[in-house]
PDB file of N, CA and C in Angstrom:
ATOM      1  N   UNK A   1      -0.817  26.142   8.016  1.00  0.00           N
ATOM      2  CA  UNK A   1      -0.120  25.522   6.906  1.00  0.00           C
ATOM      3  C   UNK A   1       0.125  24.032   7.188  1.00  0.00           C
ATOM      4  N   UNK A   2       0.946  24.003   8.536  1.00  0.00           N
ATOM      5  CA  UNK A   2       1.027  22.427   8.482  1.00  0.00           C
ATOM      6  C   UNK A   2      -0.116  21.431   8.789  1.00  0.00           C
ATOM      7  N   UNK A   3      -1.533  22.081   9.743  1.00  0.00           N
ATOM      8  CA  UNK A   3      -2.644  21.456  10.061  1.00  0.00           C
ATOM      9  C   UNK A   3      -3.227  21.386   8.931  1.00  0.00           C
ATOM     10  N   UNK A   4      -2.729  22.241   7.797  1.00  0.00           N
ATOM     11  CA  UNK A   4      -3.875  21.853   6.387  1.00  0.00           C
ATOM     12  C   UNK A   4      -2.988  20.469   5.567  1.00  0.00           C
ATOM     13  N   UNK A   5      -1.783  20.602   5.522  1.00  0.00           N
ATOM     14  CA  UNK A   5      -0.949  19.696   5.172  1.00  0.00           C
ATOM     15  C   UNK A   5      -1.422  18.169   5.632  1.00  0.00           C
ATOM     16  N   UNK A   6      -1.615  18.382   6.846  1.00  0.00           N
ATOM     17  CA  UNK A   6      -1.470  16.879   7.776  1.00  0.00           C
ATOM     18  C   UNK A   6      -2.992  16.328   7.119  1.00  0.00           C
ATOM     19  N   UNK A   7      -3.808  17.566   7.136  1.00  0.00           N
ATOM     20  CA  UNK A   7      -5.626  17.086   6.732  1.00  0.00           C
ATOM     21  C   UNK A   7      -5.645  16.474   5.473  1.00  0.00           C
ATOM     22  N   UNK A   8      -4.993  17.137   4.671  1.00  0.00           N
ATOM     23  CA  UNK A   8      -4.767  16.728   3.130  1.00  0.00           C
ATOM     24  C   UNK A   8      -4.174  15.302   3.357  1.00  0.00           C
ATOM     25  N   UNK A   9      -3.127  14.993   3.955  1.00  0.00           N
ATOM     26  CA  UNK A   9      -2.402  13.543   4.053  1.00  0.00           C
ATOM     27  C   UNK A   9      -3.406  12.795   4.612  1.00  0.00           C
ATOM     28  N   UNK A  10      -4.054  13.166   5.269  1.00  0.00           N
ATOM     29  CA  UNK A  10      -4.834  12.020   6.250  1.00  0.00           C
ATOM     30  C   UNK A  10      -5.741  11.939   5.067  1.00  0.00           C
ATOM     31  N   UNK A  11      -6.414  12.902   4.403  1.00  0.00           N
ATOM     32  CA  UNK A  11      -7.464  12.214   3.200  1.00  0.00           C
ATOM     33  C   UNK A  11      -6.778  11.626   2.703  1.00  0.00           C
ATOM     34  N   UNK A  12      -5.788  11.875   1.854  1.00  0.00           N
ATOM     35  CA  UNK A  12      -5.089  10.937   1.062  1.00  0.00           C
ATOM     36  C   UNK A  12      -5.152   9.516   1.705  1.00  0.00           C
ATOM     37  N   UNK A  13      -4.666   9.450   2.806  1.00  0.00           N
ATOM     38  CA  UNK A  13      -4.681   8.217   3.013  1.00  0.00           C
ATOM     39  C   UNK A  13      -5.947   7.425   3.479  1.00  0.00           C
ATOM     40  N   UNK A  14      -6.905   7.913   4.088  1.00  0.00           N
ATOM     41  CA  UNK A  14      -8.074   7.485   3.527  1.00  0.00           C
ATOM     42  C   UNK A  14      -9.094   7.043   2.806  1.00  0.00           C
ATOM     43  N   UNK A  15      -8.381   8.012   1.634  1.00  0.00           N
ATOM     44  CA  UNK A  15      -8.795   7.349   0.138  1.00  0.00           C
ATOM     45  C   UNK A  15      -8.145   6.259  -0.115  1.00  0.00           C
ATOM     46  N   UNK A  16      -6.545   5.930   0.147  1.00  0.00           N
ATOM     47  CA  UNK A  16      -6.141   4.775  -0.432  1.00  0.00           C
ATOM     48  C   UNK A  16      -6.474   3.521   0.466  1.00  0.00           C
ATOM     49  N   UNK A  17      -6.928   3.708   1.340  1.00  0.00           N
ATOM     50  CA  UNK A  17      -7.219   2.792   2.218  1.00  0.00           C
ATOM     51  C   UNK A  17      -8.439   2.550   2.140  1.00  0.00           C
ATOM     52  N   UNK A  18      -9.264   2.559   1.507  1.00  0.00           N
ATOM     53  CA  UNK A  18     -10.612   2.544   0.716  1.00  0.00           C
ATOM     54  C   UNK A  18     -10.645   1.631  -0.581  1.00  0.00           C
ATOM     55  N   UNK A  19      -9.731   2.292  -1.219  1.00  0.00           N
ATOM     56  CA  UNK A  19      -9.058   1.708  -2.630  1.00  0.00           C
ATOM     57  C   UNK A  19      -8.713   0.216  -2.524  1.00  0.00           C
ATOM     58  N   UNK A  20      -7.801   0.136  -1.475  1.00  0.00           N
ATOM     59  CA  UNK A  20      -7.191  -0.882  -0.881  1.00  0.00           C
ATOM     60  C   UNK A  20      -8.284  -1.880  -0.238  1.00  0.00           C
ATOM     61  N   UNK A  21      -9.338  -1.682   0.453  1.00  0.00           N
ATOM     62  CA  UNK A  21     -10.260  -2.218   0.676  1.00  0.00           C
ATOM     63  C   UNK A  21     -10.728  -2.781  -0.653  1.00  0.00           C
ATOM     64  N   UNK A  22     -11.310  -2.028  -1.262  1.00  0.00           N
ATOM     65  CA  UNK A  22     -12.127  -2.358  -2.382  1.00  0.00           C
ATOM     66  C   UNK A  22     -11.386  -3.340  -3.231  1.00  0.00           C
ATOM     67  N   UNK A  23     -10.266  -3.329  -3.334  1.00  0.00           N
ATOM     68  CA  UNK A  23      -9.158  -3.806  -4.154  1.00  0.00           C
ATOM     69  C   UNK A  23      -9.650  -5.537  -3.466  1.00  0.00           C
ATOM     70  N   UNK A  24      -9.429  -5.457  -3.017  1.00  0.00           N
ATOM     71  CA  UNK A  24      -9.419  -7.371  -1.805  1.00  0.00           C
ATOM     72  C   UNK A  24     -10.725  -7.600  -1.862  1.00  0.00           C
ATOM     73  N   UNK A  25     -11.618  -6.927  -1.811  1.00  0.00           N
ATOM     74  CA  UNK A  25     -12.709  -7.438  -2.029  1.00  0.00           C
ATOM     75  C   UNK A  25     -13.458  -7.635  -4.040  1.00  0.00           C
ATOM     76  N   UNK A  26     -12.467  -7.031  -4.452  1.00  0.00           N
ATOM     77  CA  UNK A  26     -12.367  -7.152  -5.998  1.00  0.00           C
ATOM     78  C   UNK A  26     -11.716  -8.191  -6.410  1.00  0.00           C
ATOM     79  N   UNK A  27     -10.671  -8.886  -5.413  1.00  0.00           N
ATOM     80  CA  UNK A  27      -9.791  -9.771  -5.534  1.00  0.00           C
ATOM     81  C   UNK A  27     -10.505 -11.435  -5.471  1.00  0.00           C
ATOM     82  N   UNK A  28     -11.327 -10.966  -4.211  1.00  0.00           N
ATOM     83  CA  UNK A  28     -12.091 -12.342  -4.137  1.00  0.00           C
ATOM     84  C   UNK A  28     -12.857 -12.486  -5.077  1.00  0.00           C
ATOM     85  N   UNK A  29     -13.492 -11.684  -5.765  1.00  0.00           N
ATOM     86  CA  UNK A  29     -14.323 -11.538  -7.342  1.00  0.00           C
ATOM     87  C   UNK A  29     -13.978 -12.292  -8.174  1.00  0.00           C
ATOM     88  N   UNK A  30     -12.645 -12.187  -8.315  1.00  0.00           N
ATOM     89  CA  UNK A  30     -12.146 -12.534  -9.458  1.00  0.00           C
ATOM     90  C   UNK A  30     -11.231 -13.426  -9.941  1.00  0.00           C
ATOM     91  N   UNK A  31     -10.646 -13.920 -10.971  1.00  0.00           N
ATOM     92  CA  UNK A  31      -9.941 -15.328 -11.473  1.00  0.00           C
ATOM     93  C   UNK A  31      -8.482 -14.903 -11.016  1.00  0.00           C
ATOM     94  N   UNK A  32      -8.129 -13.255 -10.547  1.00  0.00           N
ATOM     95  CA  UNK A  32      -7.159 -12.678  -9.994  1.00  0.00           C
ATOM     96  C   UNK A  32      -6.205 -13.474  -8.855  1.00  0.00           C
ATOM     97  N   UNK A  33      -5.258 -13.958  -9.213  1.00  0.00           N
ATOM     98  CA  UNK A  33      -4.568 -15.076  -8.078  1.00  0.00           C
ATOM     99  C   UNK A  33      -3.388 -13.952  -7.141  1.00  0.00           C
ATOM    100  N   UNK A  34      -3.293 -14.611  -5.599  1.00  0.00           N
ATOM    101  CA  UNK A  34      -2.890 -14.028  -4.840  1.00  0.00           C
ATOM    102  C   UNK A  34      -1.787 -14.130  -5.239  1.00  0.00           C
ATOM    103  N   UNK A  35      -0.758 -14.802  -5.918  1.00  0.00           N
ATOM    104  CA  UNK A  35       0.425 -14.418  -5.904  1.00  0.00           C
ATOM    105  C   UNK A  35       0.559 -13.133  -7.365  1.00  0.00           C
ATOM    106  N   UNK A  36      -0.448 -12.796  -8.275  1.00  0.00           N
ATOM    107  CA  UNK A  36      -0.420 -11.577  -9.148  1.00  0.00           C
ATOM    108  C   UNK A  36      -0.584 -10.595  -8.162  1.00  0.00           C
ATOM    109  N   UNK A  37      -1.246 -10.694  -7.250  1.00  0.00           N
ATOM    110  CA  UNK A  37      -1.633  -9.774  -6.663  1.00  0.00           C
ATOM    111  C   UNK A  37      -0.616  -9.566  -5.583  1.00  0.00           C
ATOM    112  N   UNK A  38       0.157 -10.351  -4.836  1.00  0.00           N
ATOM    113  CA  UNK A  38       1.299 -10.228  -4.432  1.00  0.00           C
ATOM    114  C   UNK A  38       2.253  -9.705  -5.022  1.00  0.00           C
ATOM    115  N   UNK A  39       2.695  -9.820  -5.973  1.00  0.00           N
ATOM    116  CA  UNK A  39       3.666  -9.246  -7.245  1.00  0.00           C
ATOM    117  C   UNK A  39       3.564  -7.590  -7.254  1.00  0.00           C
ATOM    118  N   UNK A  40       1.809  -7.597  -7.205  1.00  0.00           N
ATOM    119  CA  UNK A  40       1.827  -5.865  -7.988  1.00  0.00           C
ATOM    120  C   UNK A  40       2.019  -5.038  -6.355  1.00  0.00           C
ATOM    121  N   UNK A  41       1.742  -5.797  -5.407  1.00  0.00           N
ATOM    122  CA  UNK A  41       2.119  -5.012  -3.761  1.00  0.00           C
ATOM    123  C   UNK A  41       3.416  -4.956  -3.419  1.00  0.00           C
ATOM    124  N   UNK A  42       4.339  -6.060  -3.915  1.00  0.00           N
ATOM    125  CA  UNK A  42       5.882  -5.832  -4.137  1.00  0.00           C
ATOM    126  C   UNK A  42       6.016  -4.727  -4.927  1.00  0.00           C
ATOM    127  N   UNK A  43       5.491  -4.516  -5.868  1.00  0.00           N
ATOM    128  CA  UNK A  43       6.242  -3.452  -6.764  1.00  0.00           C
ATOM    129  C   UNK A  43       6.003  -1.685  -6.376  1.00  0.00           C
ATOM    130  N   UNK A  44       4.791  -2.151  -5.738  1.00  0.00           N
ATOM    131  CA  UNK A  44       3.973  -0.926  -5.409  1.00  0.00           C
ATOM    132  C   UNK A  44       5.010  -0.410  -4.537  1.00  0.00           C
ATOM    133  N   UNK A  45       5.214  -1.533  -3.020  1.00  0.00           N
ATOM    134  CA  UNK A  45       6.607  -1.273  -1.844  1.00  0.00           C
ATOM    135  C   UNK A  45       7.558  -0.664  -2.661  1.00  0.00           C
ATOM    136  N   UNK A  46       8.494  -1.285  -3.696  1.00  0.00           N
ATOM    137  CA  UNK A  46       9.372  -1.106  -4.162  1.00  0.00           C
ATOM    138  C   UNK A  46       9.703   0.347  -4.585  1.00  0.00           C
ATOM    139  N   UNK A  47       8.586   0.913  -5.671  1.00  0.00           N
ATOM    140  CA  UNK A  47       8.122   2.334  -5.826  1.00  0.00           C
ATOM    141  C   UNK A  47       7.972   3.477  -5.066  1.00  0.00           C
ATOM    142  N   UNK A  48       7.149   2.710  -4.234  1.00  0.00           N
ATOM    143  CA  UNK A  48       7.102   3.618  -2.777  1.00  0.00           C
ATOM    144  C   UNK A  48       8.581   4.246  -1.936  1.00  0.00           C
ATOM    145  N   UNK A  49       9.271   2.900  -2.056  1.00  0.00           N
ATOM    146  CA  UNK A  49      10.642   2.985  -1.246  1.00  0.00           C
ATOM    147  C   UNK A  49      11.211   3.836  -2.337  1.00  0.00           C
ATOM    148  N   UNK A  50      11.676   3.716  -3.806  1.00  0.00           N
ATOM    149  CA  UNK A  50      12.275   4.689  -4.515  1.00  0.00           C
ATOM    150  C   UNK A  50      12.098   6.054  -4.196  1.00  0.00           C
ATOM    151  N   UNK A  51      10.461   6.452  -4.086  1.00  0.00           N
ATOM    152  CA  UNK A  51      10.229   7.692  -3.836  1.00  0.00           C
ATOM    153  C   UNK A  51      10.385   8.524  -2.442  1.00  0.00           C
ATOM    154  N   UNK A  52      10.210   7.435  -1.648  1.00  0.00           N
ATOM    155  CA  UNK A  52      10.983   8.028  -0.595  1.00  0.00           C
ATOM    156  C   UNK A  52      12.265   8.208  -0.459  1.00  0.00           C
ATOM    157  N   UNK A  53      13.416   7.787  -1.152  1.00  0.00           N
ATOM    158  CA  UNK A  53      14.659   7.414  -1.147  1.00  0.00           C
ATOM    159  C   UNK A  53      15.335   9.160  -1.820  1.00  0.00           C
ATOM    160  N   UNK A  54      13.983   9.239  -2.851  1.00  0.00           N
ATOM    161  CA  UNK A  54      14.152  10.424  -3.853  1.00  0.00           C
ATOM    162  C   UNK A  54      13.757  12.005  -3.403  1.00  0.00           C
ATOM    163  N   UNK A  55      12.718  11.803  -2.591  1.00  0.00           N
ATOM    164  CA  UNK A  55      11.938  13.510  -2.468  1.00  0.00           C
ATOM    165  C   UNK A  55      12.781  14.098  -1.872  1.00  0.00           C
ATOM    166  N   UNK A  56      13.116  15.274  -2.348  1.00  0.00           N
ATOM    167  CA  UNK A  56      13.508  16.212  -1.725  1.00  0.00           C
ATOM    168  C   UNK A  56      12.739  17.230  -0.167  1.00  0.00           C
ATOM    169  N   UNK A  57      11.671  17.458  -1.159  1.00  0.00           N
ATOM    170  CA  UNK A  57      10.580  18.672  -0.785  1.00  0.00           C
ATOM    171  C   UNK A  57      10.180  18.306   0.495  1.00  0.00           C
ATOM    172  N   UNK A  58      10.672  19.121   1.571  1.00  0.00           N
ATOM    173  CA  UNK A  58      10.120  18.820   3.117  1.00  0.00           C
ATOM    174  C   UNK A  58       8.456  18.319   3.542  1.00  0.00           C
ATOM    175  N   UNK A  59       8.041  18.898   2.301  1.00  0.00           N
ATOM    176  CA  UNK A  59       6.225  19.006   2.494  1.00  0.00           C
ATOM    177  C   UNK A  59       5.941  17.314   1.687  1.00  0.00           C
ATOM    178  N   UNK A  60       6.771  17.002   1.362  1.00  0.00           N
ATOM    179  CA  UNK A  60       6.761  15.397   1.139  1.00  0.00           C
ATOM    180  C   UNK A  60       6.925  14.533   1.244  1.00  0.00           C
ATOM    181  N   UNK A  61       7.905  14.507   2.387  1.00  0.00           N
ATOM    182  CA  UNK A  61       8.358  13.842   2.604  1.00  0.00           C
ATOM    183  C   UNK A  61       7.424  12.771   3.851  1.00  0.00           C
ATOM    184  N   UNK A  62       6.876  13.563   4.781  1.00  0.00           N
ATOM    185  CA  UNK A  62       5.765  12.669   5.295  1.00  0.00           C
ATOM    186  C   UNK A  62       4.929  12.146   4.540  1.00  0.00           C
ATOM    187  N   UNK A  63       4.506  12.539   3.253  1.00  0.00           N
ATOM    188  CA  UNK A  63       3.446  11.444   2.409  1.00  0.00           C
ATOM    189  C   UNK A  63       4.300  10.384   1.809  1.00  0.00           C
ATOM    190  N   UNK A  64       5.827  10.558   1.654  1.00  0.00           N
ATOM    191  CA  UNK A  64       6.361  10.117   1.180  1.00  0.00           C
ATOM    192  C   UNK A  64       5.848   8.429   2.290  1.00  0.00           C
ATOM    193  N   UNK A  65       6.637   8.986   3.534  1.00  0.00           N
ATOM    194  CA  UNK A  65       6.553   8.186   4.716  1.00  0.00           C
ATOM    195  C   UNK A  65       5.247   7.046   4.825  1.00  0.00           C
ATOM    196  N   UNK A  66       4.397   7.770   4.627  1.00  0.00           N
ATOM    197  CA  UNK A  66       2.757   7.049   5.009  1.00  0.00           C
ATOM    198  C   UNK A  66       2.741   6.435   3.590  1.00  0.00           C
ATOM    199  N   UNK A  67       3.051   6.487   2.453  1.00  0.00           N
ATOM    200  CA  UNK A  67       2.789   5.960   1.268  1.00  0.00           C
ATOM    201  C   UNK A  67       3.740   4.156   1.134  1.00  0.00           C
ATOM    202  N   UNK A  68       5.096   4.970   1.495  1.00  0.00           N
ATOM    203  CA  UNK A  68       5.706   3.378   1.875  1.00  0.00           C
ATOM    204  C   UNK A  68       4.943   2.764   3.184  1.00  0.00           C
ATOM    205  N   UNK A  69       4.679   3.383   4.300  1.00  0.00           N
ATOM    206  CA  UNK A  69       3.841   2.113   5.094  1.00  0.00           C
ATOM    207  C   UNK A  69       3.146   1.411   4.689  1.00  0.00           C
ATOM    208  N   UNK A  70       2.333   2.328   3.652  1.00  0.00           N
ATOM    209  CA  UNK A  70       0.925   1.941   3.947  1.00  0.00           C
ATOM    210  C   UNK A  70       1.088   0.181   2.645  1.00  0.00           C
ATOM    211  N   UNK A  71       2.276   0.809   1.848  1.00  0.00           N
ATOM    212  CA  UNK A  71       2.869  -0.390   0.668  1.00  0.00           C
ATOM    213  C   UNK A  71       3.315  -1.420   1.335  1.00  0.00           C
ATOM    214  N   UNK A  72       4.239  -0.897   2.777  1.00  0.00           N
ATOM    215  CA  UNK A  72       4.381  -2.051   3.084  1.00  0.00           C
ATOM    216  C   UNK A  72       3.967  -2.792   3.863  1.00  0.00           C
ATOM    217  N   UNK A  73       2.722  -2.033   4.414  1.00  0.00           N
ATOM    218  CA  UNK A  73       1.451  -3.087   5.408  1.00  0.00           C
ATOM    219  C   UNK A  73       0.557  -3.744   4.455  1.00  0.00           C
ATOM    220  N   UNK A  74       0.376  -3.508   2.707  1.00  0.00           N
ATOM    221  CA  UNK A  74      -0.030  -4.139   2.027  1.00  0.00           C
ATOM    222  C   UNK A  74       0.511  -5.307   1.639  1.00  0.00           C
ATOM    223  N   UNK A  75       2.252  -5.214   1.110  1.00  0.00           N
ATOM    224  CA  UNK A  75       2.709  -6.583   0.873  1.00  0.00           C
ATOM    225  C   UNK A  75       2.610  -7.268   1.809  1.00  0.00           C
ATOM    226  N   UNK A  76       3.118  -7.000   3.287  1.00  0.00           N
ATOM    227  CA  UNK A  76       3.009  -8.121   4.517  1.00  0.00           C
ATOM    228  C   UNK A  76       1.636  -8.635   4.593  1.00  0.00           C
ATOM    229  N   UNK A  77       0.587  -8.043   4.935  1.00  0.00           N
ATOM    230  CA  UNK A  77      -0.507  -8.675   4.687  1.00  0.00           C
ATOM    231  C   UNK A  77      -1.088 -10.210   3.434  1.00  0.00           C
ATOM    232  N   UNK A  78      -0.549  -9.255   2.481  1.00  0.00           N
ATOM    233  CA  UNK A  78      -0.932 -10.202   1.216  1.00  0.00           C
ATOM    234  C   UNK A  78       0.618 -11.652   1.057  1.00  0.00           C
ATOM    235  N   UNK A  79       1.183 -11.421   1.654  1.00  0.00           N
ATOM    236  CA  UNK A  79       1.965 -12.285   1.755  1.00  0.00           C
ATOM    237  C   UNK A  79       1.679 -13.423   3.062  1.00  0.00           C
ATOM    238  N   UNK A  80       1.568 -12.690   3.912  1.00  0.00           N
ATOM    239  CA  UNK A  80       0.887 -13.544   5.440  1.00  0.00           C
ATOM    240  C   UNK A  80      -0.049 -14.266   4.638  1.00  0.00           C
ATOM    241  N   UNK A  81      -0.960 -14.013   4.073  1.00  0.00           N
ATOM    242  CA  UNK A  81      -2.243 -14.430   3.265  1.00  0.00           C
ATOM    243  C   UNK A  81      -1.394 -15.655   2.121  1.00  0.00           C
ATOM    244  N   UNK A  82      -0.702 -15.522   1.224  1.00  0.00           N
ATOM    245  CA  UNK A  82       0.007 -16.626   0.845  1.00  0.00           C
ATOM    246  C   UNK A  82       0.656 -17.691   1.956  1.00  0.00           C
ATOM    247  N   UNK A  83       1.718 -17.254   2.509  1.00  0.00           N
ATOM    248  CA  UNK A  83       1.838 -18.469   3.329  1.00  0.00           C
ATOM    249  C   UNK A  83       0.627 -19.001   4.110  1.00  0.00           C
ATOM    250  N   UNK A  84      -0.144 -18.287   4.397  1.00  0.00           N
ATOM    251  CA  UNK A  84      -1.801 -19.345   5.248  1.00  0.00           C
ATOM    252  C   UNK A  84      -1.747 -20.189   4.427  1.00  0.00           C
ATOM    253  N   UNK A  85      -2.055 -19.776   2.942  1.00  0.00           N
ATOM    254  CA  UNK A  85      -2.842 -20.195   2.425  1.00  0.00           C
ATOM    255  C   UNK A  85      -2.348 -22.130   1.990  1.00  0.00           C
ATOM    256  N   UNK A  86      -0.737 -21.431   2.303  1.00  0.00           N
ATOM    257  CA  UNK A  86       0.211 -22.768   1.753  1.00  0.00           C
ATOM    258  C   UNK A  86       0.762 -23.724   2.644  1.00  0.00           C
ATOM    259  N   UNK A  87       0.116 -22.993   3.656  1.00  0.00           N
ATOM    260  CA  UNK A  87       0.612 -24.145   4.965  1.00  0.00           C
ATOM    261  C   UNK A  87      -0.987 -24.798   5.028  1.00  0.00           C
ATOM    262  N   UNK A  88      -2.313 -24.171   4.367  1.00  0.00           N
ATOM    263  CA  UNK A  88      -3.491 -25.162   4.520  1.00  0.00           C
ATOM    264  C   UNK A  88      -3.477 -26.359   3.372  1.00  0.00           C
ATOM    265  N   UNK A  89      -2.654 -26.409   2.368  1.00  0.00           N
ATOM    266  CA  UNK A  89      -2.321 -27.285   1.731  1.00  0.00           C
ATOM    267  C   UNK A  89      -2.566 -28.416   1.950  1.00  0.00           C
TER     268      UNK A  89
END
């Protein structure tokens, strides 16, 4: 039960970390500016943190966990990436 649990989370997060890839490289594509894109990784954190703040369900609470990291290794990143970008000014 819990080794199928943990397998399921680890895809999950595989997939979003894929997503997330693809996403930055969609980013450089496009007329998409880092601080929109900063904005929607704040909100994403923000969400993330609600839902962890919220789950009850024991079996969720670790995705809960890996879902805010993974939000908030996205905003830090994309923010590190703004200040570079504003100290090359």
């Amino acid at each position: 039960m819990i080794t199928s649990f943990v397998n399921q989370l680890s895809n999950r997060l595989n997939v979003y970390y894929q997503e997330f890839k693809a996403e930055l490289v969609t980013l450089e594509e496009t007329d998409y500016t880092i601080d929109e894109e900063l904005e929607d990784a704040r909100q994403e954190w923000l969400e993330a943190r609600e839902y962890f703040e919220t789950v009850n369900d024991p079996d969720l609470i670790d995705y809960a966990i890996y879902s805010l990291e993974a939000a908030e290794a996205r905003y830090n990143y994309l923010l590190k990436e703004v200040r570079r970008s504003q100290s090359h000014r």
